[in-house]
N, C-alpha and C. Protein backbone atom coordinates (compact mmCIF):
# COMPACT_ATOMS: atom_id res chain seq x y z
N UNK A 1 123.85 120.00 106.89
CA UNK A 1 123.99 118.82 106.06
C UNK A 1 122.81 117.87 106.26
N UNK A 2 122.64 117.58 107.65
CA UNK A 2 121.30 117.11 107.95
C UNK A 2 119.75 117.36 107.15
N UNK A 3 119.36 118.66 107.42
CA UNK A 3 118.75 119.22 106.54
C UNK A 3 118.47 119.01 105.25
N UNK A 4 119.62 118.87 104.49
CA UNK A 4 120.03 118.72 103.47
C UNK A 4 119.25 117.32 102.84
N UNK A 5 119.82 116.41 103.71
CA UNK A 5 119.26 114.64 103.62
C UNK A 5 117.78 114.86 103.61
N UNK A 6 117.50 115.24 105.07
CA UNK A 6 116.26 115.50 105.38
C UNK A 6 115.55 115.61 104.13
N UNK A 7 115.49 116.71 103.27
CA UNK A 7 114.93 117.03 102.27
C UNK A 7 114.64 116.44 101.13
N UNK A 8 115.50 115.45 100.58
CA UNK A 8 115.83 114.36 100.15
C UNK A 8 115.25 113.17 100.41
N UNK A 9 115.43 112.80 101.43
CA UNK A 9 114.75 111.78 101.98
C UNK A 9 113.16 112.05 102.27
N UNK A 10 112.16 113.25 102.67
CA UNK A 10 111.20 113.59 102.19
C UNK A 10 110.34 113.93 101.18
N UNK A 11 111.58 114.03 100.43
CA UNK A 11 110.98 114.07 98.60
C UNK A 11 110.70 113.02 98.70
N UNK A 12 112.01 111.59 98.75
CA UNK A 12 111.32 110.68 98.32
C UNK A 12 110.27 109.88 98.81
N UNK A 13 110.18 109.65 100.21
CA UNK A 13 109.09 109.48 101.02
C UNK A 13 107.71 109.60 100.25
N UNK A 14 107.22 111.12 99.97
CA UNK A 14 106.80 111.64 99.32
C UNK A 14 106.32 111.05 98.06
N UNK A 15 106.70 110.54 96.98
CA UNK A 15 107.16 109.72 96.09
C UNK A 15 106.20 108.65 96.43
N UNK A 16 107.53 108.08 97.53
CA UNK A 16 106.72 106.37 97.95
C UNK A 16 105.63 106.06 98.39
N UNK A 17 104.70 107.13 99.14
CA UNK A 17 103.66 107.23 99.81
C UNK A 17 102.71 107.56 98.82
N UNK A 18 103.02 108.49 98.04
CA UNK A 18 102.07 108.40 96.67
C UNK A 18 101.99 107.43 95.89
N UNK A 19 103.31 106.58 95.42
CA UNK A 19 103.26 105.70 94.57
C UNK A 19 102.18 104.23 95.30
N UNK A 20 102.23 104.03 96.82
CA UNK A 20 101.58 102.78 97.22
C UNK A 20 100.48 103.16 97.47
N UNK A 21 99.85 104.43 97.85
CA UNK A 21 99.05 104.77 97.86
C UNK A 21 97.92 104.66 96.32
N UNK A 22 98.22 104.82 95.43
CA UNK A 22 98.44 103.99 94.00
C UNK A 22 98.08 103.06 94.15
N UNK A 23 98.90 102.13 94.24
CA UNK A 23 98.57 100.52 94.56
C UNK A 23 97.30 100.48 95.01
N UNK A 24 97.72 101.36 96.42
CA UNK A 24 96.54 100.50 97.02
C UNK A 24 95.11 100.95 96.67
N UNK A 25 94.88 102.33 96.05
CA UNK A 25 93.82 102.67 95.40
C UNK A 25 93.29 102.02 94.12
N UNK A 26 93.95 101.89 93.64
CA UNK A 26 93.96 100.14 92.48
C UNK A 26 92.89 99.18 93.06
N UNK A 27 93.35 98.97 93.96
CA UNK A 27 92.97 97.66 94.22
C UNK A 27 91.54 98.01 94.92
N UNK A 28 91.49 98.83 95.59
CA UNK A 28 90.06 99.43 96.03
C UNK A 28 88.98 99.94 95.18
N UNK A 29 89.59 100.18 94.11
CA UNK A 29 88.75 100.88 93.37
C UNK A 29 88.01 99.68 91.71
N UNK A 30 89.01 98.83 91.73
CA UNK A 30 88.61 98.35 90.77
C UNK A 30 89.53 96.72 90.49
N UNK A 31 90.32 96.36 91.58
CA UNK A 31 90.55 94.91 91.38
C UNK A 31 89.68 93.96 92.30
N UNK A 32 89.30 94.58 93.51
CA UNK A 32 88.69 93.44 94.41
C UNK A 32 87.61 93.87 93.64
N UNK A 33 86.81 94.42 93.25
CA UNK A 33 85.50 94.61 92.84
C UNK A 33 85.57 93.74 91.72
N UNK A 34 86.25 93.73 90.52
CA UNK A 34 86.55 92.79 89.46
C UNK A 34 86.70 91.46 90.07
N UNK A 35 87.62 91.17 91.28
CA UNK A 35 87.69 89.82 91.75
C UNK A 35 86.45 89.11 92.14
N UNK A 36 85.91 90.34 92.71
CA UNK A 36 84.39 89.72 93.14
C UNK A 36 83.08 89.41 92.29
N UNK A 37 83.27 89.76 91.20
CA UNK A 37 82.37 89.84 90.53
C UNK A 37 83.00 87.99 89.67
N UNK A 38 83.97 87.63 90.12
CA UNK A 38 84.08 86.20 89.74
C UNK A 38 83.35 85.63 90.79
N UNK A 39 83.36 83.69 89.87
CA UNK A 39 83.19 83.23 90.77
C UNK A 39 83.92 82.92 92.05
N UNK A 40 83.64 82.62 93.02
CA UNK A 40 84.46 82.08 94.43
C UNK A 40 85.92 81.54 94.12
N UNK A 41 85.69 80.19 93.35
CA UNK A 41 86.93 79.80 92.92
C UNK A 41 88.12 80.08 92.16
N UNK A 42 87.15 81.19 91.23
CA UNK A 42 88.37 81.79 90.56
C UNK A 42 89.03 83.14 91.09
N UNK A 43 88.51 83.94 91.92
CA UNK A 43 88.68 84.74 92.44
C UNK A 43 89.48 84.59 93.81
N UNK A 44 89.18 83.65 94.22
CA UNK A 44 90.83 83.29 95.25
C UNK A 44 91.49 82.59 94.15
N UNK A 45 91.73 82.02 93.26
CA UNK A 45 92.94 81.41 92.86
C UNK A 45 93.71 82.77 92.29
N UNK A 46 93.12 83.95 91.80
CA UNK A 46 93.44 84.80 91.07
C UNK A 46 93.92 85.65 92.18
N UNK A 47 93.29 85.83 93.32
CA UNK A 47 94.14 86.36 94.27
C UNK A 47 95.35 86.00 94.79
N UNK A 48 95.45 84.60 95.09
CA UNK A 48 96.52 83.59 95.49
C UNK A 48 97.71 84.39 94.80
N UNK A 49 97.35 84.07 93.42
CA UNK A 49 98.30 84.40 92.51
C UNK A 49 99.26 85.61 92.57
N UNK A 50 98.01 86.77 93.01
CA UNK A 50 98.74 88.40 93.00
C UNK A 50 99.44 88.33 94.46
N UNK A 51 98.63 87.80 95.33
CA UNK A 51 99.71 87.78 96.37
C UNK A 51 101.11 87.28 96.77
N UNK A 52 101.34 85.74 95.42
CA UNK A 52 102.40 85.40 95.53
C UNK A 52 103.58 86.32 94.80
N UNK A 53 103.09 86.97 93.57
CA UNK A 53 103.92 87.85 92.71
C UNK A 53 103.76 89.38 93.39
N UNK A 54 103.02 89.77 94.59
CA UNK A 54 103.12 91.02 95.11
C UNK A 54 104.78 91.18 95.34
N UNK A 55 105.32 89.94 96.18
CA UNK A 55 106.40 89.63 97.07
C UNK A 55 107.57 89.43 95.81
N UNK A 56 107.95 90.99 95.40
CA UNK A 56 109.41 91.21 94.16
C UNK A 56 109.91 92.05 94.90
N UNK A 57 110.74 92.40 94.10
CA UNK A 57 111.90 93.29 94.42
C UNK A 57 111.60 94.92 94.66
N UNK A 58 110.93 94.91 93.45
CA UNK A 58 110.22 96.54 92.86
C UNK A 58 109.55 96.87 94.29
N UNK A 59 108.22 96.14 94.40
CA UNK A 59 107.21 96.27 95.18
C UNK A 59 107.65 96.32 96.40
N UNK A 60 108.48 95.62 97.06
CA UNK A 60 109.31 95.42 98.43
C UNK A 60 109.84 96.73 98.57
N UNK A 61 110.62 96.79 97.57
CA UNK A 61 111.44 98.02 97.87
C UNK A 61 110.41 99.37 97.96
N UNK A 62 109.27 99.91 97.32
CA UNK A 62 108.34 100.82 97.19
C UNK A 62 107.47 100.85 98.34
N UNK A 63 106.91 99.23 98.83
CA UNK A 63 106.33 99.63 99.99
C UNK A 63 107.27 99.25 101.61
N UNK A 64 108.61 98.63 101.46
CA UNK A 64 109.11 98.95 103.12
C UNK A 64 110.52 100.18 102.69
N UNK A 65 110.98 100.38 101.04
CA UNK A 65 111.33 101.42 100.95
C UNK A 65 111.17 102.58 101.77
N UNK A 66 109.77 102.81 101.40
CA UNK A 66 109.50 103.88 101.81
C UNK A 66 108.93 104.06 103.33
N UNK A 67 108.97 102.94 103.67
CA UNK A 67 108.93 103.02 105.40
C UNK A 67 110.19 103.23 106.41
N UNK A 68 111.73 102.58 105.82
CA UNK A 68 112.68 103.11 105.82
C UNK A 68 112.91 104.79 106.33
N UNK A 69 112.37 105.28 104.81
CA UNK A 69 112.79 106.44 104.90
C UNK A 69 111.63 107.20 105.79
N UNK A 70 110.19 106.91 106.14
CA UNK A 70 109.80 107.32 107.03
C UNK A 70 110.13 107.29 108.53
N UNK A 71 111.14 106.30 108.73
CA UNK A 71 111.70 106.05 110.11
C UNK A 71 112.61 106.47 110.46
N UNK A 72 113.13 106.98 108.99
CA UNK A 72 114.39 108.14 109.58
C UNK A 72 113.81 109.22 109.33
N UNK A 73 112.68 109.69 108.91
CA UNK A 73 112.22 111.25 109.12
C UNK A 73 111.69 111.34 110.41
N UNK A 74 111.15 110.19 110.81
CA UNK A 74 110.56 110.29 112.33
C UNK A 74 111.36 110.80 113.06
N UNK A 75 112.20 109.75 113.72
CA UNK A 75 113.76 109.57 114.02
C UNK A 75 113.90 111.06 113.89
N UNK A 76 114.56 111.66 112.96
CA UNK A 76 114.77 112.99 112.55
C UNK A 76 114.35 114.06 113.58
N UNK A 77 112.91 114.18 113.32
CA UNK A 77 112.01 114.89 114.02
C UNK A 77 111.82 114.79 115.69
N UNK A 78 112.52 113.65 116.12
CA UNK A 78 112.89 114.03 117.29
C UNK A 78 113.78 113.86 118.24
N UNK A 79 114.81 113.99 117.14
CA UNK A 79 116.56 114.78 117.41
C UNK A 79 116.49 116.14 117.01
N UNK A 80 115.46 117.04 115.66
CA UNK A 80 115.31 118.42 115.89
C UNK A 80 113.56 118.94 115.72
N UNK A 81 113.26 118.24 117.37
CA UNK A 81 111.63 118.94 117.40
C UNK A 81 111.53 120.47 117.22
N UNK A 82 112.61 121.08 117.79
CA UNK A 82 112.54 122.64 117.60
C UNK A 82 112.54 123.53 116.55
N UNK A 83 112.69 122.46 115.58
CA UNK A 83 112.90 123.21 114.42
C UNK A 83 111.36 123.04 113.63
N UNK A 84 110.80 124.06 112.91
CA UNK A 84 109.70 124.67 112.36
C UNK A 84 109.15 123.36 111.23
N UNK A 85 107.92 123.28 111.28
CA UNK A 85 107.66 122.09 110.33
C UNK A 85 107.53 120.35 110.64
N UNK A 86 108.13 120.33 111.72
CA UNK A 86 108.75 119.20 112.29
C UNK A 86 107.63 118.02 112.35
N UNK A 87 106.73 119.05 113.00
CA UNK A 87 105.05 118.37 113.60
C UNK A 87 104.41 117.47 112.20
N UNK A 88 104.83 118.23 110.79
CA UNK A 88 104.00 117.75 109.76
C UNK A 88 104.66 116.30 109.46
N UNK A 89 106.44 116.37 109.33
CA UNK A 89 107.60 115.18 109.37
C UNK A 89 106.80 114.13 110.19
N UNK A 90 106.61 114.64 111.00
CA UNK A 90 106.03 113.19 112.11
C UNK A 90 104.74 112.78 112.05
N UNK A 91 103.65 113.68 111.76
CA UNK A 91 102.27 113.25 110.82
C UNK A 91 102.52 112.35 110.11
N UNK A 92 103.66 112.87 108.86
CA UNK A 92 103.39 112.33 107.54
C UNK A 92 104.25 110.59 107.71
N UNK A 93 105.02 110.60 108.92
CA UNK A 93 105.56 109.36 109.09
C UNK A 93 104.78 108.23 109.63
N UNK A 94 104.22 108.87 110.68
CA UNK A 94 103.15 108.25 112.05
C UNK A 94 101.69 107.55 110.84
N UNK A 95 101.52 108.70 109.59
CA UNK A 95 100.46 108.07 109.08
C UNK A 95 100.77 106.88 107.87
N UNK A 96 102.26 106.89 107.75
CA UNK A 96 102.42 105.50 106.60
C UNK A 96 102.80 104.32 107.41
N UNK A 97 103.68 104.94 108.61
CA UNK A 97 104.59 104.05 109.17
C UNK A 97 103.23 102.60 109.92
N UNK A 98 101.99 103.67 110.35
CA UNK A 98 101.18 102.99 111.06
C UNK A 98 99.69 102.62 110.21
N UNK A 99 99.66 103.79 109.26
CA UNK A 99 98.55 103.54 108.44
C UNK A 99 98.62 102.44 107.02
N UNK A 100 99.74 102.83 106.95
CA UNK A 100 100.44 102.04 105.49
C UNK A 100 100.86 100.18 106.12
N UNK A 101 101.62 100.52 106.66
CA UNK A 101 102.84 99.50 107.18
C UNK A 101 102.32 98.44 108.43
N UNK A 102 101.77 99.11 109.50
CA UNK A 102 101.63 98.30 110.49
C UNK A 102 99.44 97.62 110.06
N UNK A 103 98.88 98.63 109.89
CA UNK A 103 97.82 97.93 109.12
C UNK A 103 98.01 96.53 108.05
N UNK A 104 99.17 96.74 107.47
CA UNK A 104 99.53 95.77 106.15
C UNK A 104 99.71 94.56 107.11
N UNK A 105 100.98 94.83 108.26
CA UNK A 105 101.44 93.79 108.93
C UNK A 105 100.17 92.93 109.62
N UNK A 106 99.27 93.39 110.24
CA UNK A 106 98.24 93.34 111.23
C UNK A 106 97.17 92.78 110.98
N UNK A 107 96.48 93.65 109.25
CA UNK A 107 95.24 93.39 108.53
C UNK A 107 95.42 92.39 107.46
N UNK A 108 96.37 93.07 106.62
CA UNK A 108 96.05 92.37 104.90
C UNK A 108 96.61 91.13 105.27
N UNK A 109 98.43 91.34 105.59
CA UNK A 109 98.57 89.74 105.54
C UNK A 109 98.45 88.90 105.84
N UNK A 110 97.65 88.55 107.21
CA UNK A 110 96.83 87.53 107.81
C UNK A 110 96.08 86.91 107.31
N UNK A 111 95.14 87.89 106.78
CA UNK A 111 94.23 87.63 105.44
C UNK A 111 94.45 86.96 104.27
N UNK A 112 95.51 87.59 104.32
CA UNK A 112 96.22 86.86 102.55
C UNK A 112 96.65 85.38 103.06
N UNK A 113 97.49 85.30 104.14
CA UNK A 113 97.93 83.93 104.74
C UNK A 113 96.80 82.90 104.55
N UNK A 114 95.35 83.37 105.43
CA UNK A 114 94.51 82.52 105.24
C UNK A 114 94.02 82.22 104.15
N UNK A 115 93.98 83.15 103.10
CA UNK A 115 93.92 82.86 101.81
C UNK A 115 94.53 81.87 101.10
N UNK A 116 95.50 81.87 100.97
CA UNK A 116 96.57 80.85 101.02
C UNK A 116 96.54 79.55 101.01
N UNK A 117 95.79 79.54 102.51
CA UNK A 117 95.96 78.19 102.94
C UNK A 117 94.45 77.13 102.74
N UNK A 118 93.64 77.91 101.50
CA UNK A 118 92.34 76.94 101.34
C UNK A 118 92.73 77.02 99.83
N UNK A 119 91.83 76.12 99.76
CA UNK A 119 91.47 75.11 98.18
C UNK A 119 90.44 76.22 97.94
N UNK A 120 90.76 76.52 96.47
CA UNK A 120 89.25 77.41 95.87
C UNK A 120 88.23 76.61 95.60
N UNK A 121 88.48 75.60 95.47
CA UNK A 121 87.31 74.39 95.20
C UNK A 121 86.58 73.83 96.40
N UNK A 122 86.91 74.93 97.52
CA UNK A 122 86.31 73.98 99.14
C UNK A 122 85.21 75.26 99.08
N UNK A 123 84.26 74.51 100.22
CA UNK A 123 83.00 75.24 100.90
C UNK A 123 83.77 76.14 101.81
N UNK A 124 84.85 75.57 102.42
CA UNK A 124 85.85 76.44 103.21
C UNK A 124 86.13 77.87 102.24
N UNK A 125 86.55 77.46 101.35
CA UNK A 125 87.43 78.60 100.29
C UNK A 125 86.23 80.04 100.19
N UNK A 126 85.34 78.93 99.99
CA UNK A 126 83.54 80.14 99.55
C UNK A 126 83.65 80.81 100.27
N UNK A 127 83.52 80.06 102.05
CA UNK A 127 82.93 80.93 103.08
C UNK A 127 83.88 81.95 103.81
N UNK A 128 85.27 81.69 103.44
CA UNK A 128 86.60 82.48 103.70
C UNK A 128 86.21 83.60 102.59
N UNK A 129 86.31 83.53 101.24
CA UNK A 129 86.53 84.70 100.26
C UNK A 129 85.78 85.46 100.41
N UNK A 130 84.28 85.35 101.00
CA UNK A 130 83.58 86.10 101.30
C UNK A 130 83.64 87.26 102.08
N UNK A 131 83.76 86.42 103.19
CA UNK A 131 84.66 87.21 104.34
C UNK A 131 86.03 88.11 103.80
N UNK A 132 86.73 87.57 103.22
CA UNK A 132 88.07 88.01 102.98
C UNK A 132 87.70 89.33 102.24
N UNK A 133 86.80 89.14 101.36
CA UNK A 133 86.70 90.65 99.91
C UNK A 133 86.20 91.52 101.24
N UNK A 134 85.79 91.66 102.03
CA UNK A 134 84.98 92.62 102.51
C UNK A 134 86.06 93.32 103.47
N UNK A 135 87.23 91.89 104.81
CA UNK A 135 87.72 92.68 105.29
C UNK A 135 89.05 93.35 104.95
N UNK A 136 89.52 92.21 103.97
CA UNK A 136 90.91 92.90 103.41
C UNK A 136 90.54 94.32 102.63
N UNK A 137 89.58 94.12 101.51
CA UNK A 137 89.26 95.87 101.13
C UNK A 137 89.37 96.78 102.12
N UNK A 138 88.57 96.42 103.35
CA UNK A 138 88.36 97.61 104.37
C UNK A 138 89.51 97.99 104.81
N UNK A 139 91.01 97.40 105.06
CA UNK A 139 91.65 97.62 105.60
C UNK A 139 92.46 98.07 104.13
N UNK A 140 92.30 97.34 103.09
CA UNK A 140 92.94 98.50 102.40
C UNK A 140 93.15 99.72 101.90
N UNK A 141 91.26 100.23 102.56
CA UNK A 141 90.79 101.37 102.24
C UNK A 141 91.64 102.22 103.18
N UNK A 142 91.62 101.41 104.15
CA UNK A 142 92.89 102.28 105.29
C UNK A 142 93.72 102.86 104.78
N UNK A 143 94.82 101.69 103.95
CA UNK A 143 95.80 102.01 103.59
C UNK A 143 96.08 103.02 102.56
N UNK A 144 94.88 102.97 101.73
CA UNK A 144 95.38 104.03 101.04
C UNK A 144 94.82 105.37 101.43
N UNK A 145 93.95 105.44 102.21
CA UNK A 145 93.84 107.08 103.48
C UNK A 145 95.16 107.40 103.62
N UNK A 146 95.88 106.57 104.03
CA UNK A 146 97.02 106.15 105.03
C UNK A 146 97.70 107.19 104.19
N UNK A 147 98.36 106.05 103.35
CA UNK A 147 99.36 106.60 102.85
C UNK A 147 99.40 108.07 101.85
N UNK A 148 97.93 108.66 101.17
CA UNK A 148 97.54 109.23 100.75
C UNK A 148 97.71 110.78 101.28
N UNK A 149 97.20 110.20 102.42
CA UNK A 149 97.74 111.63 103.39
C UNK A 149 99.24 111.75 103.71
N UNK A 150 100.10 110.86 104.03
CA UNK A 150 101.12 110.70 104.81
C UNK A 150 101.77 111.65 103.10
N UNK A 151 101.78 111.48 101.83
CA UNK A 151 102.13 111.55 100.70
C UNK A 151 101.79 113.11 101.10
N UNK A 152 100.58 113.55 101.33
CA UNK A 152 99.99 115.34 100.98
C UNK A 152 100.73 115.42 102.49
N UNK A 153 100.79 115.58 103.44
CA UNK A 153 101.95 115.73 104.46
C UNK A 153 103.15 116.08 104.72
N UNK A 154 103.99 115.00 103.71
CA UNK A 154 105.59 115.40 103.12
C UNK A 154 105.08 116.24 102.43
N UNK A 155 104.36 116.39 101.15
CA UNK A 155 104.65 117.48 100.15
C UNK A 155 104.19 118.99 101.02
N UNK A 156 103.41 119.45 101.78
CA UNK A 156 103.19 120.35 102.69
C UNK A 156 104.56 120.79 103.39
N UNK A 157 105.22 119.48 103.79
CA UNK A 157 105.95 119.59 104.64
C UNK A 157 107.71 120.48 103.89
N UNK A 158 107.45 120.07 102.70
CA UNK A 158 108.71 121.03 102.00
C UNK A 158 108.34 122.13 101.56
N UNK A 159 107.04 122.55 101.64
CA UNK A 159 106.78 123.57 101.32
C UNK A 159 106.84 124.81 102.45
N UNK A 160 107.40 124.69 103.39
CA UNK A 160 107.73 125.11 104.83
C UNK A 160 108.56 125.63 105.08
């Protein structure tokens, strides 16, 4: 019956790790680059913005959704290490749970916080966004490694 879930709950994993992985390739590939190519001021207010409407329902649920269900595949994997496949379950968890999730906690939203908390119209705001496009991208580039793999991982992993 276990098993059963298991499988289930790795599909969707699977799913979720692709779908934020999405996101976050979005945003690497062609929103901070668009943001940057504004000016200073409008480009944090326009960020401000996505960061306050990141925080819905949909999005919540898609990116700690699917960390959820990576914590019970973990979990999973070592109540039955013996069983065949197991090693990939805990890859594909270890790389959202920490690549996806604890990067987000650690990197982006600090970032975004400080974002936040300046005027786009300050010398402050300039010399922050600057900084900010370069390290929040980098760490989002993480994220979507992250989760990208953790996504080709599960799907490997049912194929087992």
């Amino acid at each position: 019956m276990l098993d059963r879930y298991l499988f289930w709950v790795t599909f969707a994993a699977a799913i979720g790790c692709g779908l934020n992985a999405g996101v976050f390739f979005a945003f690497s590939t062609f929103v901070m680059p668009a943001l940057a190519r504004l000016k200073p001021d409008r480009g944090i207010a326009a960020m401000q913005s996505m960061n306050i409407t990141a925080i819905n329902p949909l999005f919540m649920l898609a990116l700690l959704g699917t960390a959820v269900a990576c914590l019970f595949i973990f979990i999973s994997t070592l109540i039955h290490w013996h069983q065949s496949g197991t090693i990939y379950l805990a890859i594909g968890s270890l790389l959202y749970l920490v690549g996806a999730i604890l990067v987000t906690m650690l990197g982006n939203v600090p970032l975004n916080n400080a974002l936040a908390n300046v005027d786009p119209n300050s010398t402050e705001g300039t010399v922050l966004w600057a900084k900010y496009l370069t390290d929040w991208t980098f760490w989002n580039h993480v994220r979507t490694l992250a989760a990208l793999a953790a996504s080709a991982t599960f799907i490997f992993s049912l194929t087992k």
